[in-house]
Protein backbone atom coordinates (compact mmCIF):
# COMPACT_ATOMS: atom_id res chain seq x y z
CA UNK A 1 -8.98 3.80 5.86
CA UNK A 2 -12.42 4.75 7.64
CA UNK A 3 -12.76 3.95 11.03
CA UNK A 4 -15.77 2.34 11.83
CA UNK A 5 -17.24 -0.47 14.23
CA UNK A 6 -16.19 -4.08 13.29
CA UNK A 7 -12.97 -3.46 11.78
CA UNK A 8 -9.59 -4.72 13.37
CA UNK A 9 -6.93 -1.78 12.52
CA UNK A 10 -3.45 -0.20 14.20
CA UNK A 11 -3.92 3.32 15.57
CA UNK A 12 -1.39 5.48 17.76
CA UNK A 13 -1.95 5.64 21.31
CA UNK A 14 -2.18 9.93 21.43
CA UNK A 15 -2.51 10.33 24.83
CA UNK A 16 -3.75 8.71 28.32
CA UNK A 17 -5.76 9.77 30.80
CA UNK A 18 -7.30 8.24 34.35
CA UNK A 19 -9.63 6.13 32.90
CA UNK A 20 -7.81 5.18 29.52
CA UNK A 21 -6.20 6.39 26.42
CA UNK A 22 -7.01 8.40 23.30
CA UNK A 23 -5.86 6.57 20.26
CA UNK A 24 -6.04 7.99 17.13
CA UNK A 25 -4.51 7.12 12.83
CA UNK A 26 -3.58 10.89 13.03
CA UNK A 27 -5.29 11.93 10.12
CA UNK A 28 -6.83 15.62 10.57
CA UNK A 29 -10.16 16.25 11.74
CA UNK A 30 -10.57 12.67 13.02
CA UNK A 31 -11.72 12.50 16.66
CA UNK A 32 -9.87 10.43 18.85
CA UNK A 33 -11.01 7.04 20.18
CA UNK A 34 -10.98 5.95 23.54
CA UNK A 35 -9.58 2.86 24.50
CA UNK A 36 -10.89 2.15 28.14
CA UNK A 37 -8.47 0.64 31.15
CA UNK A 38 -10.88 -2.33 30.92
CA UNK A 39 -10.07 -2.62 27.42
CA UNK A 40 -6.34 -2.83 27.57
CA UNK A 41 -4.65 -6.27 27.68
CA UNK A 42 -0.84 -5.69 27.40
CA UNK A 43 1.44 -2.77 28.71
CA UNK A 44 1.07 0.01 26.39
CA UNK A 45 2.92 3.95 26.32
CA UNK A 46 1.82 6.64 24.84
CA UNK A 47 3.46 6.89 20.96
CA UNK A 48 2.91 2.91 20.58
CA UNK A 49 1.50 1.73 17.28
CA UNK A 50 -0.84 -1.22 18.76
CA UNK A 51 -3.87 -3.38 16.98
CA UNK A 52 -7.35 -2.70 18.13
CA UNK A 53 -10.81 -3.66 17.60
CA UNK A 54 -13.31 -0.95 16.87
CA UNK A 55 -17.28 -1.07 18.35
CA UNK A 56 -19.85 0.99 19.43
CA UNK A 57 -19.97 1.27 23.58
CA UNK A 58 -22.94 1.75 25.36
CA UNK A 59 -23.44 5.49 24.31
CA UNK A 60 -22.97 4.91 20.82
CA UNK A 61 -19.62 6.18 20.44
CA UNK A 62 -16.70 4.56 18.43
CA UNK A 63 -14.34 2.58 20.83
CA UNK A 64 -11.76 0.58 20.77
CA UNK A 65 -10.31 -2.73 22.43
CA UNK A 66 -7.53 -4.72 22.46
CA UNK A 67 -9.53 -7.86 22.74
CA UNK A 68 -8.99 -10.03 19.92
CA UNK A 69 -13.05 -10.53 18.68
CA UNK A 70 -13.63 -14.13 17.51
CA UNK A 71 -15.10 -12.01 13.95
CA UNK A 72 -14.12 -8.94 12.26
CA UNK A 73 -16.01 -7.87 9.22
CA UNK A 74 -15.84 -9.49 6.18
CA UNK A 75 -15.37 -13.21 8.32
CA UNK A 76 -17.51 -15.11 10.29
CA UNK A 77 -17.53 -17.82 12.37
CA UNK A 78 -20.04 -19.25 14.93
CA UNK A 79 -20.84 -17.70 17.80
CA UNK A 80 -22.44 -19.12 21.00
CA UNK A 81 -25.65 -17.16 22.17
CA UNK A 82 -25.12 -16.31 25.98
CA UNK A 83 -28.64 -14.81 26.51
CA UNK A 84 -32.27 -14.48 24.50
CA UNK A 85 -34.44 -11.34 24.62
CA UNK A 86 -37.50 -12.81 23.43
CA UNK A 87 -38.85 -9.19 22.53
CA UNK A 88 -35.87 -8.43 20.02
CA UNK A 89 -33.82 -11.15 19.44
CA UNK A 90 -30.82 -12.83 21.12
CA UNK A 91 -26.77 -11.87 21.78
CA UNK A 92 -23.94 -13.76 21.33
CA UNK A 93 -20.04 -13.92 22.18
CA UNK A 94 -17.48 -12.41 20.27
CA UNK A 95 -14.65 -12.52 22.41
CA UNK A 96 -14.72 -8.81 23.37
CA UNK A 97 -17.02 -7.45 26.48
CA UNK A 98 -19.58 -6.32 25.01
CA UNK A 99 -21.89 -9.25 23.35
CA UNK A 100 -23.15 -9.23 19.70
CA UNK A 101 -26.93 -8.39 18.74
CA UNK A 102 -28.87 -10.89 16.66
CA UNK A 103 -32.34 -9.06 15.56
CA UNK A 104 -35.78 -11.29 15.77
CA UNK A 105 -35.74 -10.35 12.07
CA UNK A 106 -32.71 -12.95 11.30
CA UNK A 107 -34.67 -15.58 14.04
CA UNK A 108 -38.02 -15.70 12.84
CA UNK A 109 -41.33 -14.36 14.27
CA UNK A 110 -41.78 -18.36 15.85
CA UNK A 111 -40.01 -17.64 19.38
CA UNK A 112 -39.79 -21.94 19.49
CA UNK A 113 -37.29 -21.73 16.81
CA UNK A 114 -34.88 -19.55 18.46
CA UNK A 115 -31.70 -20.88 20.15
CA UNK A 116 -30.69 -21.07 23.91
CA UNK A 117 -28.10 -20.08 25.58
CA UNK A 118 -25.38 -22.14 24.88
CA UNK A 119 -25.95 -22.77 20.71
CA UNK A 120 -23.77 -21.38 18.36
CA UNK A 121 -24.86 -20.40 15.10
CA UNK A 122 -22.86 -19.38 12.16
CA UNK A 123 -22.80 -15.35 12.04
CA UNK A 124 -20.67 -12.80 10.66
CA UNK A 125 -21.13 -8.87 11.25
CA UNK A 126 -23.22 -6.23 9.59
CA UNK A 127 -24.44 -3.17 10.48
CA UNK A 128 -28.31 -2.14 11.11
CA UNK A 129 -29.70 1.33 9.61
CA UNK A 130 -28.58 3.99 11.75
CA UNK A 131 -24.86 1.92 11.59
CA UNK A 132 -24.84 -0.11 14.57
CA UNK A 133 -22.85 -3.20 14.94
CA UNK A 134 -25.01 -6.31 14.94
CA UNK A 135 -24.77 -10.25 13.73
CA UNK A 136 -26.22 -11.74 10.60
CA UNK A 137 -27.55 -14.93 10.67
CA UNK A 138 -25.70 -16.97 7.59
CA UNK A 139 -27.33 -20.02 5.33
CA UNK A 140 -26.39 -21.31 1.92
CA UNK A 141 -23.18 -20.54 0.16
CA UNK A 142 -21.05 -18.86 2.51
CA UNK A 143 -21.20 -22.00 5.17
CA UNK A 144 -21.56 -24.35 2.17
CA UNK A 145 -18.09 -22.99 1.07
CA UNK A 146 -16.55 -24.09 4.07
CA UNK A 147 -18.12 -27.88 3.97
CA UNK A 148 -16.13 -30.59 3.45
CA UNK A 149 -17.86 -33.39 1.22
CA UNK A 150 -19.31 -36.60 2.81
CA UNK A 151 -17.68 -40.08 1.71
CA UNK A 152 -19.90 -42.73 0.36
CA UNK A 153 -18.56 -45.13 3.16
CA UNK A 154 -20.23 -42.94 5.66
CA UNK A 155 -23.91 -44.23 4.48
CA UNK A 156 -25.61 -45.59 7.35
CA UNK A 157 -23.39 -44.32 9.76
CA UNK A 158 -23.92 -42.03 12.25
CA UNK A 159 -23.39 -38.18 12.26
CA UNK A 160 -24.10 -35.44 14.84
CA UNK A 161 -24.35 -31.65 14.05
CA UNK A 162 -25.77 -28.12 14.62
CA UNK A 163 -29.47 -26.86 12.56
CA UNK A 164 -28.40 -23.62 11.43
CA UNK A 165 -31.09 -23.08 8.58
CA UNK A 166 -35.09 -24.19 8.90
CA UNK A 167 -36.18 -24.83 5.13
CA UNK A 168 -39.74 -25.74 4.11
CA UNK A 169 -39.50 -29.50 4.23
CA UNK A 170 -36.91 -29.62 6.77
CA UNK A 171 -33.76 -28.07 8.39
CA UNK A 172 -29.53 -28.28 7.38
CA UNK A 173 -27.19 -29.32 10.00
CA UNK A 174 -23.39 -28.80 9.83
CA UNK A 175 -22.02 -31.96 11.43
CA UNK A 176 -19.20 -32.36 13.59
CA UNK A 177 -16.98 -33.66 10.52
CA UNK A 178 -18.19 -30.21 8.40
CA UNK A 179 -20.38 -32.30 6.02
CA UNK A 180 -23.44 -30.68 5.34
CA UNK A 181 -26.84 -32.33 6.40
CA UNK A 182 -30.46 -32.22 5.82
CA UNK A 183 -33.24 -33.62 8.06
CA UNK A 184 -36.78 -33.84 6.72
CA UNK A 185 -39.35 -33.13 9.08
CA UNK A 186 -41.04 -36.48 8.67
CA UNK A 187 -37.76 -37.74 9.69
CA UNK A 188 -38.09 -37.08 13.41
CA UNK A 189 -40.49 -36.36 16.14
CA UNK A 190 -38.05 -34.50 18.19
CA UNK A 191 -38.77 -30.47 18.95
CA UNK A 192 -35.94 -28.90 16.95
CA UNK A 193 -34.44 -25.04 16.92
CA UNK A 194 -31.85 -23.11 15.41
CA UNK A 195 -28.54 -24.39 17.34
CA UNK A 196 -29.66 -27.62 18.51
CA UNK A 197 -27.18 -30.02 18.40
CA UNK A 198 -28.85 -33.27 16.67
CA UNK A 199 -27.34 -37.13 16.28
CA UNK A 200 -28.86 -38.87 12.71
CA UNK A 201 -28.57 -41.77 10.79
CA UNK A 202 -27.52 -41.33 6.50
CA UNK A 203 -29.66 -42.39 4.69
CA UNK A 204 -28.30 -40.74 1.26
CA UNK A 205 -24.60 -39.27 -0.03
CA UNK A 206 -25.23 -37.00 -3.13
CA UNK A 207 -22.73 -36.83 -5.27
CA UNK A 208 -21.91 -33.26 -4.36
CA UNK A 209 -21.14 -34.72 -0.86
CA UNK A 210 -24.03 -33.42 1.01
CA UNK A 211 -26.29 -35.63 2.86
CA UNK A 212 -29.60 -36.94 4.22
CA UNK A 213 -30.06 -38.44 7.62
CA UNK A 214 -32.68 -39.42 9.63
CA UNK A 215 -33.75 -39.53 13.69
CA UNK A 216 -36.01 -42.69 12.91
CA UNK A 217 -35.41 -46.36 13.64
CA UNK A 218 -34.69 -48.14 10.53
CA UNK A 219 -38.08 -49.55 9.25
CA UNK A 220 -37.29 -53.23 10.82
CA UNK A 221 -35.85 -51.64 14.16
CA UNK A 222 -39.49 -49.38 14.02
CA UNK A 223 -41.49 -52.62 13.16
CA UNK A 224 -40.19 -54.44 17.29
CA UNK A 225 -41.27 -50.47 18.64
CA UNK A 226 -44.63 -50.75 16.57
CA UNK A 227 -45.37 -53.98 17.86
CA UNK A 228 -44.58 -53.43 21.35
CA UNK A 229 -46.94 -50.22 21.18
CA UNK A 230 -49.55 -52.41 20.04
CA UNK A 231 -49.51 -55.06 22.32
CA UNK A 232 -49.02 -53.14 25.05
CA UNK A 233 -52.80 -51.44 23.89
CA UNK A 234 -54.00 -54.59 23.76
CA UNK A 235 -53.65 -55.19 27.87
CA UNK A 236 -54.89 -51.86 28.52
CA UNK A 237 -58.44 -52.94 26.17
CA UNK A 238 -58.14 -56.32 28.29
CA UNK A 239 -56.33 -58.30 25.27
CA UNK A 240 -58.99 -57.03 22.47
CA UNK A 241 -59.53 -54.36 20.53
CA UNK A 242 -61.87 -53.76 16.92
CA UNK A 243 -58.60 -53.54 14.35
CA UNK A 244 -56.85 -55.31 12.12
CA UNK A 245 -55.01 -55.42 8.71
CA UNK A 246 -57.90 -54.67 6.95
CA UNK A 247 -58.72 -51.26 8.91
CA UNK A 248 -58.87 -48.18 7.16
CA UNK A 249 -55.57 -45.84 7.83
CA UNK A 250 -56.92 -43.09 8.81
CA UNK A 251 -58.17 -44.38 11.68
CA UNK A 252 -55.44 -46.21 11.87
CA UNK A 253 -53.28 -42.94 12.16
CA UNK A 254 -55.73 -41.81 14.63
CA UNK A 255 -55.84 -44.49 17.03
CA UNK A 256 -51.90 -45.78 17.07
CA UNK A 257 -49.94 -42.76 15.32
CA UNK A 258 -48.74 -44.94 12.54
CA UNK A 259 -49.20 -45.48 9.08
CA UNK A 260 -51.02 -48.26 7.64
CA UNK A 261 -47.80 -50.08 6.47
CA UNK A 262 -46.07 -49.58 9.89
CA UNK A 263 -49.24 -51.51 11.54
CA UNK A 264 -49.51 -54.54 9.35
CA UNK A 265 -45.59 -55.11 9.69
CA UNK A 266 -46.29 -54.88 13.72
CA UNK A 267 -49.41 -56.81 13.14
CA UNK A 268 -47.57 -59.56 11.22
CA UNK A 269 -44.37 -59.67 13.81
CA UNK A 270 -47.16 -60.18 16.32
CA UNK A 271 -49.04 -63.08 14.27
CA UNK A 272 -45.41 -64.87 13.76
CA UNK A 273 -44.58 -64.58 17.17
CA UNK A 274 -47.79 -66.10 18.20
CA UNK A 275 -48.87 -63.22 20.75
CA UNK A 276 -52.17 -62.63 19.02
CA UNK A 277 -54.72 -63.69 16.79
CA UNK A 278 -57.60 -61.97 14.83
CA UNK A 279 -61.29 -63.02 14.50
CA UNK A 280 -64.42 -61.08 13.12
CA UNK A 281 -62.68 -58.07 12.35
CA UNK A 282 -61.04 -57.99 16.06
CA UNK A 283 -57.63 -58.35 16.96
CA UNK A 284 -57.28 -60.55 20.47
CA UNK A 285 -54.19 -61.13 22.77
CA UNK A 286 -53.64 -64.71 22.93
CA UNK A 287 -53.25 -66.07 27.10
């Protein structure tokens, strides 16, 4: 078997010295690897056949550990990012001492986007060109694979999850109960990054068990928020201002943030509940 970094393999401990051991699979013209004190978790004697975990230390030089890593290669799993380097990129914990690189070129150029400390994304292990251990940000089928599909009971209901992928039109979340989600962007006006961990309402099961969800009010919940945004306008233009139904949307949009449809439900809530009245293309606060 080649040694290399990532790998989780038995070697023979060849010899120790003051600040380790020399461990090696006794084949010929291998070099021996160190395993440093700080690396050893159990009692071990030289001749023992124990199970390590190979990486690159901080010269560049194969080591070992007897740490078990939360990822070897070939699995992955997701790992929580413990600090950002906004230059290159961010490094997360594998359950060994020495923390896993994510590259910028996984993240995105859009530094916004990035996880904080404390996210976990879904990563398994690769290796960059001149072999170096480092995380790969994973998407699509390999976290798919590991979904569990969404009943049709759960419509309506309430999920929460982690973003792990941005797409054009919006981002996927992997909920708590492994489903896998997808937010539109028009479906929320919260800031949103890779890790976040999000709460949404579904709005649609597909029949492969994947869902939709949304971080909007349903549309009679948004009406009450509509209306109280416009009356509360209303005082500050001393109970009058020049729209009604009949405005154009655009300006519409521009003055209340809504959409033409939102503002005549409002409007109409506000009508019924005799708070206002309109008059010569004016909309009044009744006293």
């Amino acid at each position: 078997m080649e040694l290399k970094p990532g790998i989780v393999v038995k070697l023979k401990v060849a010899r120790k010295a003051d600040f380790g051991y020399f461990l090696t699979n006794d084949q010929e013209n291998m070099e021996d690897i160190l395993l440093h004190n700080r690396q050893v978790t159990d009692a071990i004697e030289v001749g023992d056949m124990i199970e390590v975990f190979l990486f690159h230390d901080h010269q560049g030089r194969l080591s070992a550990t007897m740490e078990k890593p939360i990822i070897s290669l070939g699995k992955f799993d997701w790992l929580e990012v413990v600090s950002v380097k906004e230059r290159d990129g961010v490094f997360l914990y594998n359950g060994i001492d020495r923390d896993l690189f994510l590259s910028m070129d996984d993240l995105g150029s859009d530094r916004s986007l990035w996880p904080k400390v404390g996210d976990k994304l879904p990563v398994s292990l690769t290796y960059d060109k001149k072999g170096r251990l480092m995380g790969r940000l994973l998407r699509g089928k390999p976290v798919e694979e590991t979904a569990a599909p969404a009943p049709k009971s759960i419509l309506n209901g309430e999920v929460t999850g982690t973003i792990y992928y941005f797409a054009e039109k919006g981002v996927f979340v992997m909920t708590e109960e492994g489903f896998i989600a997808f937010l539109h962007f028009n479906e929320t006006e919260e800031e949103l990054h890779l890790g976040k961990i999000i709460s949404g309402r579904v709005t649609f099961v597909r029949d492969d068990g994947k869902i939709n969800i949304s971080m909007q009010p349903k549309a009679h919940e948004r009406r009450y928020d509509d209306a109280d945004k416009i009356y509360e306008i209303l005082q500050k233009r001393d109970g009058g201002m020049p729209y009604t139904d009949k405005s154009d949307p655009l300006i519409i949009k521009q003055k209340f943030d809504m959409s033409k449809g939102s503002f005549k439900r409002a409007l109409g809530k506000l009508l019924k509940e005799g708070k206002i009245y309109q008059e010569d293309g004016w909309t009044y606060k009744k006293e």
